[in-house]
PDB file of N, CA and C in Angstrom:
ATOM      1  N   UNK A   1      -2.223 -10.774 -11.530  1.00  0.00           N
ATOM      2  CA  UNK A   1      -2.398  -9.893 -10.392  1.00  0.00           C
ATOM      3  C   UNK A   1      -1.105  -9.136 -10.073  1.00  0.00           C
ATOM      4  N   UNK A   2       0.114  -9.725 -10.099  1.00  0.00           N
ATOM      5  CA  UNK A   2       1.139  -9.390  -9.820  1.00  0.00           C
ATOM      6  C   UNK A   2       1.527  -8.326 -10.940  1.00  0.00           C
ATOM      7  N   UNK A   3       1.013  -8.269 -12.389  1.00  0.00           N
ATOM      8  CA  UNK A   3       1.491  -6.869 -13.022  1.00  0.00           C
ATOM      9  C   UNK A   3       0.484  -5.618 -12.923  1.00  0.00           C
ATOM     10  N   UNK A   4      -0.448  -6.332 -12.371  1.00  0.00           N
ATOM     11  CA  UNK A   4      -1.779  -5.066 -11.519  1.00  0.00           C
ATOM     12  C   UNK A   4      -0.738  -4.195 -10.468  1.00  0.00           C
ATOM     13  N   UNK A   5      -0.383  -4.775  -9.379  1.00  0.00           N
ATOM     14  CA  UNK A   5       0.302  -4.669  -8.065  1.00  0.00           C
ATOM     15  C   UNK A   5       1.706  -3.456  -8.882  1.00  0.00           C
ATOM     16  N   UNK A   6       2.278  -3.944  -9.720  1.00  0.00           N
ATOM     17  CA  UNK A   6       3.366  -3.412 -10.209  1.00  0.00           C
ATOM     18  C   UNK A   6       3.051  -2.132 -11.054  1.00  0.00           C
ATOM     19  N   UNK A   7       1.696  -1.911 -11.410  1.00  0.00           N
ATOM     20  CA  UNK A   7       1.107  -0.599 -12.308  1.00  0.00           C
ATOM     21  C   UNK A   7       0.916   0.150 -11.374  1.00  0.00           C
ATOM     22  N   UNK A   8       0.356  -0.280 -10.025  1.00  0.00           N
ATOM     23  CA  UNK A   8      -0.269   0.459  -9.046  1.00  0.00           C
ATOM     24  C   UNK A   8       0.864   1.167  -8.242  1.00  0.00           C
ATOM     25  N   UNK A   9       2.178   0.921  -8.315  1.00  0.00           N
ATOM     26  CA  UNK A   9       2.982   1.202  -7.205  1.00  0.00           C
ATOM     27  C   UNK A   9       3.985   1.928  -8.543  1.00  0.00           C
ATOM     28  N   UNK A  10       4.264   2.328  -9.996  1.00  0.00           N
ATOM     29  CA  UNK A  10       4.454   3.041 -10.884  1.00  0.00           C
ATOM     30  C   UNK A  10       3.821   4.131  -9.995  1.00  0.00           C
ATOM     31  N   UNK A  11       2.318   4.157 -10.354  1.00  0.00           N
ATOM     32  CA  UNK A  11       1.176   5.540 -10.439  1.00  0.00           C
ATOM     33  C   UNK A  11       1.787   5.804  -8.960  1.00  0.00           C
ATOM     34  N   UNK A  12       1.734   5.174  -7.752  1.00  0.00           N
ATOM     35  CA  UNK A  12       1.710   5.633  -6.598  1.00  0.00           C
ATOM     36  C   UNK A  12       3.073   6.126  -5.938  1.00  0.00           C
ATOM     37  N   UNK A  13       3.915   5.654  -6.326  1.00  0.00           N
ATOM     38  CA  UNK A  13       5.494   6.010  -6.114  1.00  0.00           C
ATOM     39  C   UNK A  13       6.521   6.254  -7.419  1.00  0.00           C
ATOM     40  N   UNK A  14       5.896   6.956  -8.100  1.00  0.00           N
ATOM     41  CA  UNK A  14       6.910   7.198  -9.622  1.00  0.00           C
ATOM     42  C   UNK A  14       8.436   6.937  -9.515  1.00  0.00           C
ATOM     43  N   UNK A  15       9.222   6.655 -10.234  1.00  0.00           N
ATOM     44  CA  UNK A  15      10.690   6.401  -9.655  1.00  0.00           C
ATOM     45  C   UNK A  15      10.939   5.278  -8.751  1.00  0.00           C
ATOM     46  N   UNK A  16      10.116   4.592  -8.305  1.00  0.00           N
ATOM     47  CA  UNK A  16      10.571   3.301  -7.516  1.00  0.00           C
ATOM     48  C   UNK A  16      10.685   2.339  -8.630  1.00  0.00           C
ATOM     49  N   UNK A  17      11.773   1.939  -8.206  1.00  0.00           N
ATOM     50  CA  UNK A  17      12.655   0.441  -9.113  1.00  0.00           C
ATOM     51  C   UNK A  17      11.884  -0.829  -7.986  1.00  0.00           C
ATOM     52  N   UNK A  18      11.201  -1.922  -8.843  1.00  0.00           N
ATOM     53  CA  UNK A  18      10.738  -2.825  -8.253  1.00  0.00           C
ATOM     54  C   UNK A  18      11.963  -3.539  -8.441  1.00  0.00           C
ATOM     55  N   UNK A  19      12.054  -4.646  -7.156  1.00  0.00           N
ATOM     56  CA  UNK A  19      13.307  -5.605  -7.061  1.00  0.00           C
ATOM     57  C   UNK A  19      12.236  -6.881  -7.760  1.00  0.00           C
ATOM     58  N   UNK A  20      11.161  -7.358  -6.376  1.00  0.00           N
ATOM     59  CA  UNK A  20      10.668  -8.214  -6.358  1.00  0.00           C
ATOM     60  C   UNK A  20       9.508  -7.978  -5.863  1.00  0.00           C
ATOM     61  N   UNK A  21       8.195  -8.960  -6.453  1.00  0.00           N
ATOM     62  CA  UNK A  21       6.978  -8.547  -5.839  1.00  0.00           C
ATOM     63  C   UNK A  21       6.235 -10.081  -5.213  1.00  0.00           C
ATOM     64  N   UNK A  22       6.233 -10.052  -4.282  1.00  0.00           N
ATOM     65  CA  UNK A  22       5.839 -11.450  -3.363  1.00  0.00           C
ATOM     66  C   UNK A  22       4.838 -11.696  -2.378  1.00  0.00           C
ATOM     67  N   UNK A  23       4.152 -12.532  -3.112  1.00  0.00           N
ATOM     68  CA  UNK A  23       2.580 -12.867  -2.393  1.00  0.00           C
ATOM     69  C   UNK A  23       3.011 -12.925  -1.024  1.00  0.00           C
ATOM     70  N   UNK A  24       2.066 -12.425  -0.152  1.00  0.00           N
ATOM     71  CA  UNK A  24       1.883 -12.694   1.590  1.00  0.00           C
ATOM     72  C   UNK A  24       1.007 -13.405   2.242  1.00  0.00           C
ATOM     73  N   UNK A  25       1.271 -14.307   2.822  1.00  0.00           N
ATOM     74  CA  UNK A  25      -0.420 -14.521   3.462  1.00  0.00           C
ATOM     75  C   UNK A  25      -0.688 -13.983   4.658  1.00  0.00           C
ATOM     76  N   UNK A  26      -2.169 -14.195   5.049  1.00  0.00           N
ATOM     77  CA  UNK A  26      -2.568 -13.387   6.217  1.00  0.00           C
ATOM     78  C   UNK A  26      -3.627 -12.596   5.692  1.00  0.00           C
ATOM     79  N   UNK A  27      -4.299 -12.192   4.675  1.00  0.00           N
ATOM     80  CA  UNK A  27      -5.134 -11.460   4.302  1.00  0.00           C
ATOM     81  C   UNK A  27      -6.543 -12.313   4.331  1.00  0.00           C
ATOM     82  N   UNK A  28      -7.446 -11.872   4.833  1.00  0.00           N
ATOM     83  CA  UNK A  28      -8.634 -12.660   4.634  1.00  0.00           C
ATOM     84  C   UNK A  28      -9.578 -12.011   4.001  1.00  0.00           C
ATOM     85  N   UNK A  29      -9.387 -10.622   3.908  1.00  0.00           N
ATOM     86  CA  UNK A  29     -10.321  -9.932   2.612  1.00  0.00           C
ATOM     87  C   UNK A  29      -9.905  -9.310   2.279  1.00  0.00           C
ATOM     88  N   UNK A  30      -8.669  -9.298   1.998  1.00  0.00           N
ATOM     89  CA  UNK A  30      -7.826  -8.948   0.918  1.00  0.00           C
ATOM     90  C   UNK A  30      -6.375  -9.756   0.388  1.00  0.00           C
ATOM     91  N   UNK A  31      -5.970  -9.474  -0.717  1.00  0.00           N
ATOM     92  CA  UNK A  31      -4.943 -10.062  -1.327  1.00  0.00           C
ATOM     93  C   UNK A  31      -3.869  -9.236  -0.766  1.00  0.00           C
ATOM     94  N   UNK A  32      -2.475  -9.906  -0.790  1.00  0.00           N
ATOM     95  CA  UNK A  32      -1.476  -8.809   0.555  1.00  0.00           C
ATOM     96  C   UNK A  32      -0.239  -9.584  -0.721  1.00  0.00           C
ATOM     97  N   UNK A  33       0.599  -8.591  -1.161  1.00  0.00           N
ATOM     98  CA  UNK A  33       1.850  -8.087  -1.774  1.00  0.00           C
ATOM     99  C   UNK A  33       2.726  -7.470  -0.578  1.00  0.00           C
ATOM    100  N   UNK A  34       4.011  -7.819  -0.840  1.00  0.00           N
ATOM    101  CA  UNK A  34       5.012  -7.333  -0.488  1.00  0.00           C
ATOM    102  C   UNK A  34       6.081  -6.798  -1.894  1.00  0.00           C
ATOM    103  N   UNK A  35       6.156  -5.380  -1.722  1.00  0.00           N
ATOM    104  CA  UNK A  35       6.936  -4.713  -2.775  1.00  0.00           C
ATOM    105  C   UNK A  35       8.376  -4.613  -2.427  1.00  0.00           C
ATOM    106  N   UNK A  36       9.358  -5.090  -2.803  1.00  0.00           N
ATOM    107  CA  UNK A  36      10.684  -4.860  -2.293  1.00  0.00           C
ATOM    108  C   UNK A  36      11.552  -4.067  -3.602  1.00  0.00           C
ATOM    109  N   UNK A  37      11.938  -2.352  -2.897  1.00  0.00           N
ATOM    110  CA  UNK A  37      11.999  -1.724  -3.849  1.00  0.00           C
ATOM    111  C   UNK A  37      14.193  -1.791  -4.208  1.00  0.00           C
ATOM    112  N   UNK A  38      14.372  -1.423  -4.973  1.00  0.00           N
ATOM    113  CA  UNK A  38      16.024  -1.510  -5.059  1.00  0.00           C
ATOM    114  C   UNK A  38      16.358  -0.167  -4.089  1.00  0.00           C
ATOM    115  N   UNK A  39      15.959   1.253  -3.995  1.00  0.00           N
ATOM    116  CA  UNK A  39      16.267   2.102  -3.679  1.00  0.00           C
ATOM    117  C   UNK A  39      15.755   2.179  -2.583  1.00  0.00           C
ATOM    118  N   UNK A  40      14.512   1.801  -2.443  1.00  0.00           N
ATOM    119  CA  UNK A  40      13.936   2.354  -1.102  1.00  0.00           C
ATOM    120  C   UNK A  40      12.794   1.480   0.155  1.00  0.00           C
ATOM    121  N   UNK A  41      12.720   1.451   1.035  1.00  0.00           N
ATOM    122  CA  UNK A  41      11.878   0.530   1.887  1.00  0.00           C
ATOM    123  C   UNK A  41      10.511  -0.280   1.132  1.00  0.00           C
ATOM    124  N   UNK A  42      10.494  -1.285   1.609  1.00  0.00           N
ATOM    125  CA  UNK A  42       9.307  -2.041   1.085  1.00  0.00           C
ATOM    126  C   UNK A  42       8.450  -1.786   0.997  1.00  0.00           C
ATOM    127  N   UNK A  43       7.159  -2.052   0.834  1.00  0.00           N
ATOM    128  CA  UNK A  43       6.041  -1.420   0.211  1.00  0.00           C
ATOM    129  C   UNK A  43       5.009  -2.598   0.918  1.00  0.00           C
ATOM    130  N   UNK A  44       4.126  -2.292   1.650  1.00  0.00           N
ATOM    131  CA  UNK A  44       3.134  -3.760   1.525  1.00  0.00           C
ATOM    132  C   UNK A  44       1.605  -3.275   0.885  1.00  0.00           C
ATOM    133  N   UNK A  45       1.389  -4.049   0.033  1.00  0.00           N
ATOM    134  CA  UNK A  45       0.000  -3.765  -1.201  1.00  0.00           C
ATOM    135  C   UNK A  45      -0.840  -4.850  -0.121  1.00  0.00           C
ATOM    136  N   UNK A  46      -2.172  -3.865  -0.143  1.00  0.00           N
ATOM    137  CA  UNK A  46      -3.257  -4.768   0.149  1.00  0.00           C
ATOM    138  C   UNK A  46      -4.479  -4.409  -0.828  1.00  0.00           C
ATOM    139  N   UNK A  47      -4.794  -5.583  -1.218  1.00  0.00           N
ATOM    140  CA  UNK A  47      -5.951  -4.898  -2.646  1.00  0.00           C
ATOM    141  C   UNK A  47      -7.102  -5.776  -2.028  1.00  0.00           C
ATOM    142  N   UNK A  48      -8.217  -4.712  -2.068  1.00  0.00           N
ATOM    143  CA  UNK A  48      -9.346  -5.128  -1.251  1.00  0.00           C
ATOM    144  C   UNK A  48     -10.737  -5.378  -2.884  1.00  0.00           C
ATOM    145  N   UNK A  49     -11.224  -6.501  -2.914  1.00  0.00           N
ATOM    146  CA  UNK A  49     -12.352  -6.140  -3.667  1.00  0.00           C
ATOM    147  C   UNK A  49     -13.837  -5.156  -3.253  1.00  0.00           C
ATOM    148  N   UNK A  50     -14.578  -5.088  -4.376  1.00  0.00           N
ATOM    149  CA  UNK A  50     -15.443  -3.351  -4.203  1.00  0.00           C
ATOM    150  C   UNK A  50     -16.122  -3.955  -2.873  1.00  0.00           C
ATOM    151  N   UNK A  51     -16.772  -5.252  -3.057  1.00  0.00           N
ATOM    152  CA  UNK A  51     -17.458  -5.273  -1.197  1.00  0.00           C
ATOM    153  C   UNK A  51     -17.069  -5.162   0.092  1.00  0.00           C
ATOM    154  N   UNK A  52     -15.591  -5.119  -0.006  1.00  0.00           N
ATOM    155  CA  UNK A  52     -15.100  -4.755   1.396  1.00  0.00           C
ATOM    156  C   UNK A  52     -14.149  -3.344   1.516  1.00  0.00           C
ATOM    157  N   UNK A  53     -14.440  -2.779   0.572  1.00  0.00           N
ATOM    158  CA  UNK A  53     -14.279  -0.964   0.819  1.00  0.00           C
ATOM    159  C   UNK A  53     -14.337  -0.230   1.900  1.00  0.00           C
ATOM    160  N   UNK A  54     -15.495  -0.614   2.448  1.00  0.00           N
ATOM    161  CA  UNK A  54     -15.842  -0.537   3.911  1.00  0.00           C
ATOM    162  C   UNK A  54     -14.865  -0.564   4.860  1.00  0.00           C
ATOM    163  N   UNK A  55     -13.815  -1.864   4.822  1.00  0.00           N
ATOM    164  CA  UNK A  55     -12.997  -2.700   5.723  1.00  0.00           C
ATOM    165  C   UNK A  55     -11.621  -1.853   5.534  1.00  0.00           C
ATOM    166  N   UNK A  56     -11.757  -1.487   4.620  1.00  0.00           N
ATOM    167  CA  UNK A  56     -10.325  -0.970   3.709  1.00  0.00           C
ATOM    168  C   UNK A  56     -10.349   0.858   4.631  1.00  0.00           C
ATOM    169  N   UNK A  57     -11.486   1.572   4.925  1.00  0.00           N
ATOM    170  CA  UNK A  57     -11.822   2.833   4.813  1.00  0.00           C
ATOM    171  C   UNK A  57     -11.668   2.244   6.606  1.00  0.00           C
ATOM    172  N   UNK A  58     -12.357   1.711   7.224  1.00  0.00           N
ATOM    173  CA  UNK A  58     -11.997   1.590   8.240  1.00  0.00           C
ATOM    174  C   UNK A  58     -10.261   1.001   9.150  1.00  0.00           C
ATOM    175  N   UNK A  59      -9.698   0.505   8.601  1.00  0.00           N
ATOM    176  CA  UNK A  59      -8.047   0.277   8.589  1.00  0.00           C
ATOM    177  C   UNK A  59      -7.428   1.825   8.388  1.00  0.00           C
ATOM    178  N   UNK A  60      -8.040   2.468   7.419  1.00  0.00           N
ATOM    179  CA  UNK A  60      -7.311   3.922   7.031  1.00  0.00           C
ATOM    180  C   UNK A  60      -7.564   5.322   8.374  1.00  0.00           C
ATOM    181  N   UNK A  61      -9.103   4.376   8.895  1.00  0.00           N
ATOM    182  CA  UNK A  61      -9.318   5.221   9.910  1.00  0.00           C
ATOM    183  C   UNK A  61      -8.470   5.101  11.371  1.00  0.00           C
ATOM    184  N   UNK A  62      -8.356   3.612  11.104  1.00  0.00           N
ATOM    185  CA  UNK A  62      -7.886   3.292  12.753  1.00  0.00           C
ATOM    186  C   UNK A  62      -6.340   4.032  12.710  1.00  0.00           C
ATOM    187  N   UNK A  63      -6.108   3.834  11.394  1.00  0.00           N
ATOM    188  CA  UNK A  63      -4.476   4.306  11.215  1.00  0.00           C
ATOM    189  C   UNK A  63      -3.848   5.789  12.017  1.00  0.00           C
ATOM    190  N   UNK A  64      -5.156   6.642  11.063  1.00  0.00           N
ATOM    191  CA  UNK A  64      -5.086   7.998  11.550  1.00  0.00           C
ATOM    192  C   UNK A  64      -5.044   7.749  13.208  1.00  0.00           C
ATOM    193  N   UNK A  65      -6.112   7.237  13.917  1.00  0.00           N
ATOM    194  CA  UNK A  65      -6.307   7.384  15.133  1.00  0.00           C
ATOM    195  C   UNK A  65      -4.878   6.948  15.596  1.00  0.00           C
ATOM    196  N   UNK A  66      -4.151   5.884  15.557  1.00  0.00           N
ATOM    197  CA  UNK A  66      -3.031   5.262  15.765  1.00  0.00           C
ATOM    198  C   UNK A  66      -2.036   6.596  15.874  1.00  0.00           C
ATOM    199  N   UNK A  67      -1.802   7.379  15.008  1.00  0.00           N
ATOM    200  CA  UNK A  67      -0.478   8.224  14.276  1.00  0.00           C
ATOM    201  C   UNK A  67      -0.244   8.740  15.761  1.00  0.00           C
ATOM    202  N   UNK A  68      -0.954   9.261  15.667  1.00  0.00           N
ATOM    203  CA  UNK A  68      -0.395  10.589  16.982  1.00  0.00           C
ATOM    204  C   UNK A  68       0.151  10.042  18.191  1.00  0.00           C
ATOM    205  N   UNK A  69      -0.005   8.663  18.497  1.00  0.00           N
ATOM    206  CA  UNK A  69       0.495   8.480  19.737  1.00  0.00           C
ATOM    207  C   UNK A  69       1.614   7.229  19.230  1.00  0.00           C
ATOM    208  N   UNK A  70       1.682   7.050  18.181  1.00  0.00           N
ATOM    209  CA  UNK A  70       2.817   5.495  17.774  1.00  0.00           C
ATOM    210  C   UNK A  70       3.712   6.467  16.312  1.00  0.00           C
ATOM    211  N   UNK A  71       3.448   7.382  16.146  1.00  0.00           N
ATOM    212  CA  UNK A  71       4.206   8.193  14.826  1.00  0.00           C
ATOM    213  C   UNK A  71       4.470   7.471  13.486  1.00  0.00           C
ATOM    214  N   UNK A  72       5.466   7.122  13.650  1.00  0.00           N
ATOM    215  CA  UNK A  72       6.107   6.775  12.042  1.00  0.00           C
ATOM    216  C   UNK A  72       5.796   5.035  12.092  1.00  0.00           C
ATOM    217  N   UNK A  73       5.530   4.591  13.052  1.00  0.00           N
ATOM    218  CA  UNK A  73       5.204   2.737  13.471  1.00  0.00           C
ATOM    219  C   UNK A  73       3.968   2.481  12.965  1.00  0.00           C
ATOM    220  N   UNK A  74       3.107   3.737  12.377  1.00  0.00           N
ATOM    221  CA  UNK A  74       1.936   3.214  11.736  1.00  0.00           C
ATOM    222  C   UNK A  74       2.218   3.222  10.320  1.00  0.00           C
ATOM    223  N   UNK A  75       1.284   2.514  10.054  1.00  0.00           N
ATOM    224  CA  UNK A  75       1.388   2.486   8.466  1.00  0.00           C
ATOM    225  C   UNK A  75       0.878   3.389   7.396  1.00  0.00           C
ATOM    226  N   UNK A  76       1.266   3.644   6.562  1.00  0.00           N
ATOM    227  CA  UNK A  76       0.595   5.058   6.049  1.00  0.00           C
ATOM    228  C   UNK A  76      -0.592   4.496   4.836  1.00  0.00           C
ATOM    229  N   UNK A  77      -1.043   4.599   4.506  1.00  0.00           N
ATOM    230  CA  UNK A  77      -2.480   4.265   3.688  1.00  0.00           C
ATOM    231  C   UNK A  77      -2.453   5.518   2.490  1.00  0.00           C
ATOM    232  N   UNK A  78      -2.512   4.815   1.121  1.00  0.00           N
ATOM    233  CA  UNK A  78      -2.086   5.674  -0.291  1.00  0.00           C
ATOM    234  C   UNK A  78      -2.976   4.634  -1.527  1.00  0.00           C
ATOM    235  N   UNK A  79      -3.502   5.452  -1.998  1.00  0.00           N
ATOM    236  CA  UNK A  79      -4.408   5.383  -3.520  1.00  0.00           C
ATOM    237  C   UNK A  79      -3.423   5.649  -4.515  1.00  0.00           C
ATOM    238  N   UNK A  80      -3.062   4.941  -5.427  1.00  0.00           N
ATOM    239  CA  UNK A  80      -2.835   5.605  -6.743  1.00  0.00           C
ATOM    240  C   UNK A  80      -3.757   7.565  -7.577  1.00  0.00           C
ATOM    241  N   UNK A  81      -4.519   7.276  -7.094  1.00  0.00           N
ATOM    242  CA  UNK A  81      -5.488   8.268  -7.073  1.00  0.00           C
ATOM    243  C   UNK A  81      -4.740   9.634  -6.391  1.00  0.00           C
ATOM    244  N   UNK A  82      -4.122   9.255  -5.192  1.00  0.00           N
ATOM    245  CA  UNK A  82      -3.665  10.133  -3.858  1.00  0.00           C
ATOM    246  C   UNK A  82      -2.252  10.652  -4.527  1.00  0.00           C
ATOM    247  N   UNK A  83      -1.609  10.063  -5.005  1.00  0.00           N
ATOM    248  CA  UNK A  83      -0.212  10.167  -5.652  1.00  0.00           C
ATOM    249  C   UNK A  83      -0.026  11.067  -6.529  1.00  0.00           C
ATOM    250  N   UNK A  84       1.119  11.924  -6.467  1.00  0.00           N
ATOM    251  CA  UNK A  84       0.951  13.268  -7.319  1.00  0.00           C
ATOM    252  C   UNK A  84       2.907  12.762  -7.221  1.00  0.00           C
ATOM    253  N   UNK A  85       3.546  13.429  -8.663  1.00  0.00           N
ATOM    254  CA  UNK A  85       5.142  13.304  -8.908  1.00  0.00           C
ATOM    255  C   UNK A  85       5.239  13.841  -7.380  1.00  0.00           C
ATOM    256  N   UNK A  86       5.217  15.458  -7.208  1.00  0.00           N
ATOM    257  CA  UNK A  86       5.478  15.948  -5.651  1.00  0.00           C
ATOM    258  C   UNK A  86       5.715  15.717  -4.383  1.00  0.00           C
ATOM    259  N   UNK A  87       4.242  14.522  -4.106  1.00  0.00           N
ATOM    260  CA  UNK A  87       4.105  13.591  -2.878  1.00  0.00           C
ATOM    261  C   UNK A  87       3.531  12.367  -3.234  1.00  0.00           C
ATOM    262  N   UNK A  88       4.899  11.123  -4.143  1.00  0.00           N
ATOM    263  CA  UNK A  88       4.723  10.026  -3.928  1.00  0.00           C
ATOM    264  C   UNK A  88       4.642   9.240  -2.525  1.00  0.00           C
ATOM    265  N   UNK A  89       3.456   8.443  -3.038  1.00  0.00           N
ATOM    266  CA  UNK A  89       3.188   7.394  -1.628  1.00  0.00           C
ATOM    267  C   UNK A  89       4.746   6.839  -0.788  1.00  0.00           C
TER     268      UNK A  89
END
């Protein structure tokens, strides 16, 4: 799982140097990574399986709602998919 976590954050942040990648707990439907990069702020991976997509799409929603009144204190929500060289996650 842990060289899954490490492919995914390649595609999603190109140029990030992984230090260390370290299981979290606290996830109950999902698996939770902590990325600790050499250059740049940590990273926290949450990998959701396909039945709770749902759960995953709703967290991304509350986020948005969150931004505007808490700014940079929310968390930002990124796909490998979403990631372009230009605007890494």
């Amino acid at each position: 799982m842990i060289e899954n976590v490490a492919a995914m954050i390649v595609k999603a942040s190109p140029g990030s140097d992984i230090a260390e990648i370290v299981p979290r707990s606290g996830g109950q439907l999902s698996t939770v990574f902590e990325v600790r990069r050499t250059a740049a702020d940590p990273l926290i991976v949450k990998i959701y399986g396909p039945e709770w997509a749902w759960n995953q799409a709703k967290e991304v929603h509350v986020h948005g709602l969150l931004a505007d009144h808490l700014g940079t204190s929310v968390p930002k929500s990124c796909t490998p998919r979403q990631a372009t060289p230009r605007s890494p996650c």
